[in-house]
C-alpha atoms as a PDB file:
ATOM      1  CA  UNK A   1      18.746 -10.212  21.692  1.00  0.00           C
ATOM      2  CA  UNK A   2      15.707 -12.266  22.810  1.00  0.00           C
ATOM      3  CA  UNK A   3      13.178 -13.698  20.006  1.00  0.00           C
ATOM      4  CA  UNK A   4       9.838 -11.692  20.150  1.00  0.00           C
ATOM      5  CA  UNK A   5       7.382 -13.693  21.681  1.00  0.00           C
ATOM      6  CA  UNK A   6       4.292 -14.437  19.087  1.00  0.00           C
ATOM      7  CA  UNK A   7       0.611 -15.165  19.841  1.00  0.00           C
ATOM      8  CA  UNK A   8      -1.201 -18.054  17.967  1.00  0.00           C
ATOM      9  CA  UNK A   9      -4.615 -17.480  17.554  1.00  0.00           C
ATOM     10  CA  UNK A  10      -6.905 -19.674  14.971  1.00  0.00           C
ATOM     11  CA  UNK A  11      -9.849 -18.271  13.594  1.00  0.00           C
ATOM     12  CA  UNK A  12     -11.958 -20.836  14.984  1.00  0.00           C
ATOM     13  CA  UNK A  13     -10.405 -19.966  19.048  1.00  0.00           C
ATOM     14  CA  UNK A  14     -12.003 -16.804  18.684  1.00  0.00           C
ATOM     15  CA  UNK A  15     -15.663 -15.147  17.720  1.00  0.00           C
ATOM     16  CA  UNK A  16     -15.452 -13.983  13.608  1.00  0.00           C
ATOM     17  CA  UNK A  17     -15.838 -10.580  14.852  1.00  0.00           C
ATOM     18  CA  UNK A  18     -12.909 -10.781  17.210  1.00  0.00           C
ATOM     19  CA  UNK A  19     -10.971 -12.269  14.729  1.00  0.00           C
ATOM     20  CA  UNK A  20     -11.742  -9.782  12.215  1.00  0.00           C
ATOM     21  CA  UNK A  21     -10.423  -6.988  14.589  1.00  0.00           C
ATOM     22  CA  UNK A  22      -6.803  -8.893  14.019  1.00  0.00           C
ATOM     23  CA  UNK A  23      -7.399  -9.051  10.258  1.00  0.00           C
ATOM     24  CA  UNK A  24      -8.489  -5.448   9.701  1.00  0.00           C
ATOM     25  CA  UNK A  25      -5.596  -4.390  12.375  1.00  0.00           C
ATOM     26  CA  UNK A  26      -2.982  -6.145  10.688  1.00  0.00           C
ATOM     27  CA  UNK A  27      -3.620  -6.093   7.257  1.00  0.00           C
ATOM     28  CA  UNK A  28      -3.037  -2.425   6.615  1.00  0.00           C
ATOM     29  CA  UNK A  29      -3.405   0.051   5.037  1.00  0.00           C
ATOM     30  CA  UNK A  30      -5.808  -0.805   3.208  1.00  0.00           C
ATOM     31  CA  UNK A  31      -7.225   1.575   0.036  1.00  0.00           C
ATOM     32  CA  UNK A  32     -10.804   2.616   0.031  1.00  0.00           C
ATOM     33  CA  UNK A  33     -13.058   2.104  -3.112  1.00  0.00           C
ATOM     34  CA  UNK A  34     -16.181   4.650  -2.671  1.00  0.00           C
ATOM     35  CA  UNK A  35     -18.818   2.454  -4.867  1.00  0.00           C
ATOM     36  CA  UNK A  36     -21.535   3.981  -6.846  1.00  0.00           C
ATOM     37  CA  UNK A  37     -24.215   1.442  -7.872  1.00  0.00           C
ATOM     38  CA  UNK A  38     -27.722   1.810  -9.162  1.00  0.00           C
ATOM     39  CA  UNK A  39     -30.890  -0.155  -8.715  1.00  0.00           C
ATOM     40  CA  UNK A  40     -33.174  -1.722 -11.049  1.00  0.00           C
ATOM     41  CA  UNK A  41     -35.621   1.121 -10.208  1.00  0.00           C
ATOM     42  CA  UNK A  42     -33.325   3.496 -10.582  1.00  0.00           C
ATOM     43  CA  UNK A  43     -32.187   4.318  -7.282  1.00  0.00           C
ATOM     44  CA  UNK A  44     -28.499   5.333  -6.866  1.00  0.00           C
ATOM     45  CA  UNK A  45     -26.636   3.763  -3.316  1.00  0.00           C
ATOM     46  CA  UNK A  46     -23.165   5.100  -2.706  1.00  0.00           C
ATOM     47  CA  UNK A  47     -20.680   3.282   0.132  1.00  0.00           C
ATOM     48  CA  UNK A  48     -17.073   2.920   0.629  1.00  0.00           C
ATOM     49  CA  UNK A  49     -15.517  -0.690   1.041  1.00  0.00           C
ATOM     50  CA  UNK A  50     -11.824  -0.972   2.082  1.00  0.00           C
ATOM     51  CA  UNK A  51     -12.003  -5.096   1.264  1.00  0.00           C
ATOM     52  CA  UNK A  52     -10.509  -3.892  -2.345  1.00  0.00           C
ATOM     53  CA  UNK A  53      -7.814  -3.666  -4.754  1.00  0.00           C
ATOM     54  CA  UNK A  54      -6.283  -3.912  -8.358  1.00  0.00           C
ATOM     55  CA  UNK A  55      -5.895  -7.095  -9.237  1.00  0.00           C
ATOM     56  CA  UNK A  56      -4.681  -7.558 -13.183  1.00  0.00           C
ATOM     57  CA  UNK A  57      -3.292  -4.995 -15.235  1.00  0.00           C
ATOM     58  CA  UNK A  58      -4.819  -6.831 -18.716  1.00  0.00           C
ATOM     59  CA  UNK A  59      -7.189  -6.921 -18.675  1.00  0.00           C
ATOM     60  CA  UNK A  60      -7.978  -3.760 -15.821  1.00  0.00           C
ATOM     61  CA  UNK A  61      -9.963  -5.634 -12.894  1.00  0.00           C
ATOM     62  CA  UNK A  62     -10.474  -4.246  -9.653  1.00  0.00           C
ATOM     63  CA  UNK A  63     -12.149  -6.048  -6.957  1.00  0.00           C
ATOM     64  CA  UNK A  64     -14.192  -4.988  -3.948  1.00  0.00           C
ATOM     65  CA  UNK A  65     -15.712  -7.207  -1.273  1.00  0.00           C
ATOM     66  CA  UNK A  66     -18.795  -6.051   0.239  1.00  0.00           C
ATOM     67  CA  UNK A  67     -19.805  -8.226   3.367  1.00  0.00           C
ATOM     68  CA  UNK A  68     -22.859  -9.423   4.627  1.00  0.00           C
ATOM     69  CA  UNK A  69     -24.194  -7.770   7.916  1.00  0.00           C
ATOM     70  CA  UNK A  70     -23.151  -9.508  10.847  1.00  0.00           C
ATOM     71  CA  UNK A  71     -25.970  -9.061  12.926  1.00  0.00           C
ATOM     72  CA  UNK A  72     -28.410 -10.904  10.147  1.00  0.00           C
ATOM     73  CA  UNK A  73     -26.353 -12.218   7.408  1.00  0.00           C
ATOM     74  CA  UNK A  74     -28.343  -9.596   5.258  1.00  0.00           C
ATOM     75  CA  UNK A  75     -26.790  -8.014   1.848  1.00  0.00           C
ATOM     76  CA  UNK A  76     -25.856  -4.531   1.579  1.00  0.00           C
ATOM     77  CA  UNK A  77     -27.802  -2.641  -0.887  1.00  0.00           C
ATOM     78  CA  UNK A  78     -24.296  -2.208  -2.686  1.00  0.00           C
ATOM     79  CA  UNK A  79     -24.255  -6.149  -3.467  1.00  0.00           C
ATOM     80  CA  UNK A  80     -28.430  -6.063  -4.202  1.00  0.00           C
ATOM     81  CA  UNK A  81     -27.915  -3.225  -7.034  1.00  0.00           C
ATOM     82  CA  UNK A  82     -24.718  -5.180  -8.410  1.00  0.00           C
ATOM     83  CA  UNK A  83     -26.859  -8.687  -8.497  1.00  0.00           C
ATOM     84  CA  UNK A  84     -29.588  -6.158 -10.158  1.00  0.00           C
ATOM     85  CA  UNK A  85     -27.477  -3.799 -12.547  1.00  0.00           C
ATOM     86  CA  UNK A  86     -23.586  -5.280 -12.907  1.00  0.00           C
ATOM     87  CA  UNK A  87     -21.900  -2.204 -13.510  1.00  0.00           C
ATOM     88  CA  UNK A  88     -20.170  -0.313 -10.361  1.00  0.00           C
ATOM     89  CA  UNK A  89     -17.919   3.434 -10.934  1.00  0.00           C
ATOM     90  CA  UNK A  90     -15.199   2.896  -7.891  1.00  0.00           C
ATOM     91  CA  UNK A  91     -13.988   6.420  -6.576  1.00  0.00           C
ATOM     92  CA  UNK A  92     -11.082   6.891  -4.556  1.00  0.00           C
ATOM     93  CA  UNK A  93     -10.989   9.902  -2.263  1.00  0.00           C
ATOM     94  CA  UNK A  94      -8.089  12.194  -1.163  1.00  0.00           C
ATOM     95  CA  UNK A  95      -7.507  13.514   3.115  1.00  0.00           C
ATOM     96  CA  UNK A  96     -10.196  16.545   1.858  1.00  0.00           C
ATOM     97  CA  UNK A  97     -13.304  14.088   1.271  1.00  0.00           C
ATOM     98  CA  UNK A  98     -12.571  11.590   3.925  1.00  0.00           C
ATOM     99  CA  UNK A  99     -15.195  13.102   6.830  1.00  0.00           C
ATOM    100  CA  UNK A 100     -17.890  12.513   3.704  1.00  0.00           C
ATOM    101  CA  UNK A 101     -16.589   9.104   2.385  1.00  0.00           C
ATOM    102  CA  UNK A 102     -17.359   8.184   6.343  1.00  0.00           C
ATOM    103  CA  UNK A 103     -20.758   9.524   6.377  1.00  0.00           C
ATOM    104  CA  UNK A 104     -21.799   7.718   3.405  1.00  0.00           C
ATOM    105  CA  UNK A 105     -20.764   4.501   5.125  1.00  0.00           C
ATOM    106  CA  UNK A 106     -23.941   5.082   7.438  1.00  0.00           C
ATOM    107  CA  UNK A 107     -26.728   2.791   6.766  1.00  0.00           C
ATOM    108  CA  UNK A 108     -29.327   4.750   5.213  1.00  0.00           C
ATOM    109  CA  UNK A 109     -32.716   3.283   4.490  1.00  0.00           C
ATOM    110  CA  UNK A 110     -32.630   1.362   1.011  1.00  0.00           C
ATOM    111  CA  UNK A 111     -33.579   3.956  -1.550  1.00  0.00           C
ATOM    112  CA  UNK A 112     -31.927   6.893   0.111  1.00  0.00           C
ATOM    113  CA  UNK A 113     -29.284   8.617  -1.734  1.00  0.00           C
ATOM    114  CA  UNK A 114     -26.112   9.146  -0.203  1.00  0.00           C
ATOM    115  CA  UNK A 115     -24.729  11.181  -2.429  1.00  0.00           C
ATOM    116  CA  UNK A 116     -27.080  13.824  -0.623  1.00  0.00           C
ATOM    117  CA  UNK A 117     -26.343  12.709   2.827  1.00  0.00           C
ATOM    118  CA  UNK A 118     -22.860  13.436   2.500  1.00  0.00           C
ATOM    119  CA  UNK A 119     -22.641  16.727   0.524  1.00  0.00           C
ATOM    120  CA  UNK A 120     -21.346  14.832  -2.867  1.00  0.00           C
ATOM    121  CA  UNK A 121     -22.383  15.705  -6.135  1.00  0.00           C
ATOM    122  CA  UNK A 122     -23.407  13.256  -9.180  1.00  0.00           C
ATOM    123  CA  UNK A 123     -21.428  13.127 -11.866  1.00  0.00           C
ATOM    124  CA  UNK A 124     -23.201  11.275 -15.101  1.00  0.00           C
ATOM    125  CA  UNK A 125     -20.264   8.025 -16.235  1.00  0.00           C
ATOM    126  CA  UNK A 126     -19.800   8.051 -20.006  1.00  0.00           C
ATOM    127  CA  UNK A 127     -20.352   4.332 -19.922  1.00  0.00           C
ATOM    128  CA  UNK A 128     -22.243   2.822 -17.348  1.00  0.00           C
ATOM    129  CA  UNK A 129     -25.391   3.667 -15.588  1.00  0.00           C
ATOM    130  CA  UNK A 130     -24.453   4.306 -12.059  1.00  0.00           C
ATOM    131  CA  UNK A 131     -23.063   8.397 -11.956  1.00  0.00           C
ATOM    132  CA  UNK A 132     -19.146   8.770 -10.608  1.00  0.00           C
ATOM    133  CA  UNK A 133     -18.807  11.316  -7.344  1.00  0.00           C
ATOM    134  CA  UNK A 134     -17.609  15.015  -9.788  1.00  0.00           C
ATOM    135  CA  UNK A 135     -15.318  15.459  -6.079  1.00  0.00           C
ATOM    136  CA  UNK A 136     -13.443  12.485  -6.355  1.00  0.00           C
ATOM    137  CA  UNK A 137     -10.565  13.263  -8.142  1.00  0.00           C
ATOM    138  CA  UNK A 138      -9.982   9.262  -9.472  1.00  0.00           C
ATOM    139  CA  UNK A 139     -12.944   7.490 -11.148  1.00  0.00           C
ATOM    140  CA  UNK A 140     -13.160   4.377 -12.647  1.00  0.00           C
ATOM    141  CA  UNK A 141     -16.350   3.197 -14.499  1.00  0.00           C
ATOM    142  CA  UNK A 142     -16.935  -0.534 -14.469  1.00  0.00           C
ATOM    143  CA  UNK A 143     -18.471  -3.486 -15.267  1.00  0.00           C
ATOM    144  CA  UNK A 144     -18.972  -5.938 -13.345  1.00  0.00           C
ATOM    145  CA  UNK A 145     -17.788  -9.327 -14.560  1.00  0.00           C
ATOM    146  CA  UNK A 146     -18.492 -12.083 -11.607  1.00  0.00           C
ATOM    147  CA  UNK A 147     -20.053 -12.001  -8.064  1.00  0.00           C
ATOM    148  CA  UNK A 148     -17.816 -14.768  -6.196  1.00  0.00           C
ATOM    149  CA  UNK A 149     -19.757 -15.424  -2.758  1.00  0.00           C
ATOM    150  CA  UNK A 150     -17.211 -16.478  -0.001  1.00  0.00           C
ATOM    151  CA  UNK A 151     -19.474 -18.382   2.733  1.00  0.00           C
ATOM    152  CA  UNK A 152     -22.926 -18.235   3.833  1.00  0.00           C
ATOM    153  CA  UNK A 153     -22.759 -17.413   7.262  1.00  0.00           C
ATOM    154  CA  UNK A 154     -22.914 -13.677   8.828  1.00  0.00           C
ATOM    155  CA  UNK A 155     -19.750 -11.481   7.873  1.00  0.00           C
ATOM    156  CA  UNK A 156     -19.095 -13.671   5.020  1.00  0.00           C
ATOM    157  CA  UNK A 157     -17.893 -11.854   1.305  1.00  0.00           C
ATOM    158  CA  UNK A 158     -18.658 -11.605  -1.785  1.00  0.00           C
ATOM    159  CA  UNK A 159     -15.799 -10.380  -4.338  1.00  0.00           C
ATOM    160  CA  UNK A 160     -17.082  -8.373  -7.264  1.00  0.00           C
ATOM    161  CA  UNK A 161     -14.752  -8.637  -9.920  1.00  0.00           C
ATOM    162  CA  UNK A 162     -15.208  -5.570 -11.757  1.00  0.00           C
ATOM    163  CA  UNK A 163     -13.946  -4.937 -15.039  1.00  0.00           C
ATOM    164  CA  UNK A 164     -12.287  -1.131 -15.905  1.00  0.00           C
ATOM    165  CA  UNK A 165     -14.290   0.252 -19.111  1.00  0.00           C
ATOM    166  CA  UNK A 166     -12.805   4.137 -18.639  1.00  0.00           C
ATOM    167  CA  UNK A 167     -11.178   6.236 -15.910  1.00  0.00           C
ATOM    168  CA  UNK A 168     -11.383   9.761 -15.116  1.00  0.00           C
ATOM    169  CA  UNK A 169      -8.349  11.642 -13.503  1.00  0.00           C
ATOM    170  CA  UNK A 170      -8.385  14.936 -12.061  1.00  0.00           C
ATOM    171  CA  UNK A 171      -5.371  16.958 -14.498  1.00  0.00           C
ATOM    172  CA  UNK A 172      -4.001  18.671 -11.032  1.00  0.00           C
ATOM    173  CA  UNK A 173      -2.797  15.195  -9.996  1.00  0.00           C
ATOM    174  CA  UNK A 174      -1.071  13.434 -12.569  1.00  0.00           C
ATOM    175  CA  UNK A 175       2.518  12.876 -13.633  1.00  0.00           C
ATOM    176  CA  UNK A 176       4.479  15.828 -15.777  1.00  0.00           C
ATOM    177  CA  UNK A 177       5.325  14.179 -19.281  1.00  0.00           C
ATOM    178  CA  UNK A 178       4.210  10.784 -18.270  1.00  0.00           C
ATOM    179  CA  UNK A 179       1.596   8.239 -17.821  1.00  0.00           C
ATOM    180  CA  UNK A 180       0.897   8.188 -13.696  1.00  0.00           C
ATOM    181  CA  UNK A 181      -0.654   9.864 -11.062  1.00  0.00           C
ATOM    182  CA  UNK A 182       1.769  12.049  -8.501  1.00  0.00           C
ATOM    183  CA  UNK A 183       1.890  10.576  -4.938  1.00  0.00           C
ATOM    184  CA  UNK A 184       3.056  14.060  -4.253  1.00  0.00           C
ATOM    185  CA  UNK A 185      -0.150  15.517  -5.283  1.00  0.00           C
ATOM    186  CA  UNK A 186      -2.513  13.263  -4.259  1.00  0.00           C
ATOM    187  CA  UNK A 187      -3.261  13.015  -0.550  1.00  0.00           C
ATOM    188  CA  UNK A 188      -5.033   8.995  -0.576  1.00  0.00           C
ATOM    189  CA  UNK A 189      -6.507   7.470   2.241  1.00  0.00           C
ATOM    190  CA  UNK A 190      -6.807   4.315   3.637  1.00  0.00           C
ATOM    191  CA  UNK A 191      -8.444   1.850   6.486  1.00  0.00           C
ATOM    192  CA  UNK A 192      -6.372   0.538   9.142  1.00  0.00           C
ATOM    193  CA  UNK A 193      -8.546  -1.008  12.148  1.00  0.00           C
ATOM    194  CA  UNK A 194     -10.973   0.294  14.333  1.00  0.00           C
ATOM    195  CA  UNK A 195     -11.750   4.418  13.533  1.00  0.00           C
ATOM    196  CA  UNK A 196      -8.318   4.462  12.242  1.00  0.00           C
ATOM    197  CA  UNK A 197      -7.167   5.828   9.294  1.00  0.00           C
ATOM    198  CA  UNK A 198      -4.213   7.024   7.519  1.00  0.00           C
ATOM    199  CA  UNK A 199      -2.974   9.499   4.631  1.00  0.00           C
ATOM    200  CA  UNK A 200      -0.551   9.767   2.133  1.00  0.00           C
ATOM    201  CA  UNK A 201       1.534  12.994   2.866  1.00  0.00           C
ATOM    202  CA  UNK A 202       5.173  14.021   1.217  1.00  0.00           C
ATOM    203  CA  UNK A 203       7.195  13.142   3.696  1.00  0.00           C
ATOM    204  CA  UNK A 204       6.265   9.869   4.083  1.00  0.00           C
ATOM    205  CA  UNK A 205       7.551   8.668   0.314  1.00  0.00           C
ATOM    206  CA  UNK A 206      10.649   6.976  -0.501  1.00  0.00           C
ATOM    207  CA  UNK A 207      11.429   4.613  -2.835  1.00  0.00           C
ATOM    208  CA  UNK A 208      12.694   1.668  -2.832  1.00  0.00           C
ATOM    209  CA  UNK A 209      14.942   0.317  -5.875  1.00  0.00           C
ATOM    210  CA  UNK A 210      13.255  -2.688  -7.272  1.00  0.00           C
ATOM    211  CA  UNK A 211      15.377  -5.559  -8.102  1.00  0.00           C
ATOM    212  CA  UNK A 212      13.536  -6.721 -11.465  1.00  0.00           C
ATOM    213  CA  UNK A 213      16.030  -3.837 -12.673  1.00  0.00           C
ATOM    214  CA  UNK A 214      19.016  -5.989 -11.604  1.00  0.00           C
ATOM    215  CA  UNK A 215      20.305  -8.957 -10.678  1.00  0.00           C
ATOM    216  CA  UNK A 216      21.949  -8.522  -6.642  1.00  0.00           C
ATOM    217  CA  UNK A 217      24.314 -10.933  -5.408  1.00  0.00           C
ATOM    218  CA  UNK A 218      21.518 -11.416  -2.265  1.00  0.00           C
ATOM    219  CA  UNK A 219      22.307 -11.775   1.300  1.00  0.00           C
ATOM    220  CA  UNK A 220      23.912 -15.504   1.069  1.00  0.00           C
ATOM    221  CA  UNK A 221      26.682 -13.485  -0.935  1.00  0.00           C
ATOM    222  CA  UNK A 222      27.821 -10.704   1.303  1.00  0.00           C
ATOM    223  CA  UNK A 223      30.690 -11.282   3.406  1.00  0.00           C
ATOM    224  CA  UNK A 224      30.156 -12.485   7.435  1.00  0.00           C
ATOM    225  CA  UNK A 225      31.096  -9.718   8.515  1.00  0.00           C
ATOM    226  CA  UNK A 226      28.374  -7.486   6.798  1.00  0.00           C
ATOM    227  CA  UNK A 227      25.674 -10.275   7.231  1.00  0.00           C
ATOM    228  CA  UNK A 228      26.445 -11.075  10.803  1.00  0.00           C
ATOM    229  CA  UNK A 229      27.314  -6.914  11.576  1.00  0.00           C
ATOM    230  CA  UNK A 230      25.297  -5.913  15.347  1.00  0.00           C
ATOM    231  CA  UNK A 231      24.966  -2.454  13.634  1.00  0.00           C
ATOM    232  CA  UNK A 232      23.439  -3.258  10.271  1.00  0.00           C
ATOM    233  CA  UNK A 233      19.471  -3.900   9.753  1.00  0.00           C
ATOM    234  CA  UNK A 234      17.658  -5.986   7.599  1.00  0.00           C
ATOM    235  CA  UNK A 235      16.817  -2.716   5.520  1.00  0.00           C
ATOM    236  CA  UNK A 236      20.801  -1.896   5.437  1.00  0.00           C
ATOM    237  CA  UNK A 237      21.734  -5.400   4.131  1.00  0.00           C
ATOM    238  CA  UNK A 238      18.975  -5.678   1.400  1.00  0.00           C
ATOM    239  CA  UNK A 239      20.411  -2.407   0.120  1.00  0.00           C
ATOM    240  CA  UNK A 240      23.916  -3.952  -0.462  1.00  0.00           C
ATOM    241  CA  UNK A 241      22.486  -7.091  -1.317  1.00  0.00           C
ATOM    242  CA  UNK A 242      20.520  -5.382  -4.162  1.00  0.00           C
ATOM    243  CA  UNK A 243      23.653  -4.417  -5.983  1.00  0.00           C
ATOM    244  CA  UNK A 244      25.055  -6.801  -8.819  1.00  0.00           C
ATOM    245  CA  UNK A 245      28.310  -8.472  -8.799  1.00  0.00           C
ATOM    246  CA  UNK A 246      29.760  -6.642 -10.926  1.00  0.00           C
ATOM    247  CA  UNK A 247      29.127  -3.510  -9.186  1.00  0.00           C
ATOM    248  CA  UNK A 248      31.111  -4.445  -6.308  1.00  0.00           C
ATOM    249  CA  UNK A 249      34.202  -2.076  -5.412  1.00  0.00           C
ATOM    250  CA  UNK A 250      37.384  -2.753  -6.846  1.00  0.00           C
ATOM    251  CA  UNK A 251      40.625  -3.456  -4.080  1.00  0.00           C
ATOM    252  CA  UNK A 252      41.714   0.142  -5.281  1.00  0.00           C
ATOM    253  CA  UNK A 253      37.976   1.859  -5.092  1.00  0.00           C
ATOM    254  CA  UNK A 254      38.304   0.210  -1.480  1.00  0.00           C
ATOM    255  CA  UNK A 255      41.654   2.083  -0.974  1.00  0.00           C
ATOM    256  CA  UNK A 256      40.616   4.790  -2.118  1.00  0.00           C
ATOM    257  CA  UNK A 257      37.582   5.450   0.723  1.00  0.00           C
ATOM    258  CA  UNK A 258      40.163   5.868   2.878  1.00  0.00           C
ATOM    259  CA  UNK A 259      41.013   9.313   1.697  1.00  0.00           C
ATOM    260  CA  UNK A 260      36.907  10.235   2.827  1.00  0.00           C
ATOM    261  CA  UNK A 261      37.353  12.561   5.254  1.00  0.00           C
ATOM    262  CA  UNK A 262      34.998  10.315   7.882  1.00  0.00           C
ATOM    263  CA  UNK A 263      36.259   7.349   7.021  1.00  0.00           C
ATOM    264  CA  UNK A 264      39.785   8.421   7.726  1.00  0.00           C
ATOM    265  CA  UNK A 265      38.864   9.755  10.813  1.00  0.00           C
ATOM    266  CA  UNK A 266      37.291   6.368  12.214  1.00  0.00           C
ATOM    267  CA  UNK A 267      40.226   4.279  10.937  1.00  0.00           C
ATOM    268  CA  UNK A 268      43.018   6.839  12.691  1.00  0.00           C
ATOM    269  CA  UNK A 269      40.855   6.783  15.871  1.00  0.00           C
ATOM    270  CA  UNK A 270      40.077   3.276  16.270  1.00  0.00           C
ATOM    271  CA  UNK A 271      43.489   1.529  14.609  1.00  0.00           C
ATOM    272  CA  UNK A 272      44.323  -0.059  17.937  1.00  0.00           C
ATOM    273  CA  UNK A 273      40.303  -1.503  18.790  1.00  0.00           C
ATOM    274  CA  UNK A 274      39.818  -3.791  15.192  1.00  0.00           C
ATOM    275  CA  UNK A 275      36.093  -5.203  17.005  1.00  0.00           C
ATOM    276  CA  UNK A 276      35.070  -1.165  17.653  1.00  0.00           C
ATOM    277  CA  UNK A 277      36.675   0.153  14.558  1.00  0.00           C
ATOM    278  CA  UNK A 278      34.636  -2.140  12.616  1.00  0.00           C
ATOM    279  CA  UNK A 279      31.234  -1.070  14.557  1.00  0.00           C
ATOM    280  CA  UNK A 280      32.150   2.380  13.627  1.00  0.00           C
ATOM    281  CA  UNK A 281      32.718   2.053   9.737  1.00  0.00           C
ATOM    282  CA  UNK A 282      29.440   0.178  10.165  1.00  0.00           C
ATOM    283  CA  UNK A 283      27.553   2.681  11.310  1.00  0.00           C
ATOM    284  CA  UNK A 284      28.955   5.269   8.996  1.00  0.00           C
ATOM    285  CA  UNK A 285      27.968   2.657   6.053  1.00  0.00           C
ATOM    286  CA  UNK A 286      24.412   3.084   7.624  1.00  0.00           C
ATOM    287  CA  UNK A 287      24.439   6.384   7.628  1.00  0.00           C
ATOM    288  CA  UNK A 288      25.731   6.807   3.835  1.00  0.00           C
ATOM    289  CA  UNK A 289      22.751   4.061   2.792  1.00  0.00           C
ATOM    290  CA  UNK A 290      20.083   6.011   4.252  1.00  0.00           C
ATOM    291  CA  UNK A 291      21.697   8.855   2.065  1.00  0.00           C
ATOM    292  CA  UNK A 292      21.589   6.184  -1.173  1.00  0.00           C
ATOM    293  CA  UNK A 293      25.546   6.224  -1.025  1.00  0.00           C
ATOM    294  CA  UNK A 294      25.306   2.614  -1.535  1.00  0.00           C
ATOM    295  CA  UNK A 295      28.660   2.665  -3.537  1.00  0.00           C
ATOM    296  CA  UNK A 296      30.196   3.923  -1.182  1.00  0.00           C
ATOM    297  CA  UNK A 297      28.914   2.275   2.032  1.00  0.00           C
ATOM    298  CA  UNK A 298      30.353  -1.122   0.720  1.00  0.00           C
ATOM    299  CA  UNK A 299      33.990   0.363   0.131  1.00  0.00           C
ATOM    300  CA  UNK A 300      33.777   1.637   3.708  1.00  0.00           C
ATOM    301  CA  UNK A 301      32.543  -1.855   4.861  1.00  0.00           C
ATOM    302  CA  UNK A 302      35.031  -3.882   3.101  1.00  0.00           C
ATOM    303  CA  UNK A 303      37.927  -1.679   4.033  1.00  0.00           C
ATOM    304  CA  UNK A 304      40.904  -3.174   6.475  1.00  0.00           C
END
């Protein structure tokens, strides 16, 4: 199978706002913090930002990045209220708000709430002055611990590191018996590029087994055959290569796969062509790891 063939671009071969169309396209998806501030005068401003994310557990910091206007290196009234009052309340929005988190992104005179532009209701923060949006059904109230400018030229950032005093969680969306919000039950949104964005729906989850909960023998350790196998993906070997050493089938586990009805099958069909009997067990090893029959999947790959 051919390479792919790549395109090399350097920021500098192309406009910033070209380039940016990469970034935002490729660097997704991207979660949306809906930002409450307040002015000095009292004024609340409300805009979503999808330059953010959770970046240290203790203590709690998020951080947000709102961007000067290209067309005059201007600030956004979110970054003048931060400079003004440092606290922020970052919302995140489920699929059912997202047609008001985009209205809210419109630039509204300075002073003009957009809490009333887009149908959202004030909610007053325990902590901080700015008010949370009562629809949102995740709010964090925060203060706001450093303003880290990125350039000086139009487009440029400026992280706010904000600092997580007290969040509010909607009951309906939270883990049974736990600490944890359900990705079941609530339906997030994010930026990709362009008007594009996505949702978090059901059948769209999986999960992946995380190796900090073993040690896996890793791909230099499986047999050629598996590593090198036309049939297996990337995906397929990480799942066997996930599994610790001593984990690995025993010679009489491996006999006994080939009592599995479909395994038998492939091995009396195929006993005369060893290069397409091989291909075959591989792809029923595929099938059983997409079923989490990882146990199993090895015993049919290492049987002769």
């Amino acid at each position: 199978m051919p390479a792919p063939a790549f395109r090399t671009i350097a920021p500098a071969d192309l406009s910033a706002v070209d380039f940016y169309q990469f970034l935002i396209g490729a660097v997704a998806p991207r979660p949306i913090a809906f930002i409450s501030t307040i002015s000095a005068e009292g004024q609340v401003n409300l805009s979503p930002f999808s330059f953010f994310n959770v970046f240290s557990q203790s203590p709690p910091i998020l951080v947000f990045s709102p961007t000067s206007r290209g067309r005059d290196n201007s600030e956004k009234d979110t970054l003048l209220n931060v400079r003004a009052v440092p606290e922020v309340v970052v919302n995140l929005c489920d699929y059912p708000l997202v047609e008001q988190l985009s209205l809210a992104s419109a630039e509204y005179p300075r002073g003009v709430s957009e809490f009333g532009k887009a149908g959202l209701t004030e909610a007053a923060s325990a902590e901080v002055r700015p008010p949370r949006v009562a629809e949102c059904p995740v709010a964090f109230e925060c203060a706001v611990e450093q303003v880290i400018v990125l350039g000086d030229g139009p487009g440029h950032g400026n992280l706010v590191v904000c600092r997580v005093l007290r969040g509010h969680f909607r009951e309906d969306i939270l883990l049974a018996g736990r600490p944890g919000i359900d990705p079941h039950k609530f339906e997030a949104v994010s930026r990709l590029g362009g008007d594009w964005y996505s949702r978090l729906r059901p059948e769209n989850l999986f999960t992946v087994s995380r190796p900090n909960r073993r040690l896996g023998i890793g791909f230099d350790a499986l047999p050629a055959h598996i590593r090198e196998s036309s049939v297996l993906t990337g995906n397929d070997l990480a799942k066997l290569a996930n599994v610790e050493a001593e984990a690995l089938p025993t010679p009489a586990q491996i006999e006994e796969i080939r009592q599995e009805p479909m395994a038998a099958y492939l091995l009396n069909k195929y006993h005369a062509e060893p290069a397409e009997q091989r291909r075959q067990l591989a792809q029923l090893a595929q099938q059983w790891l997409g079923e989490g029959r990882v146990a199993e999947a090895w015993r049919v790959l290492l049987v002769k």
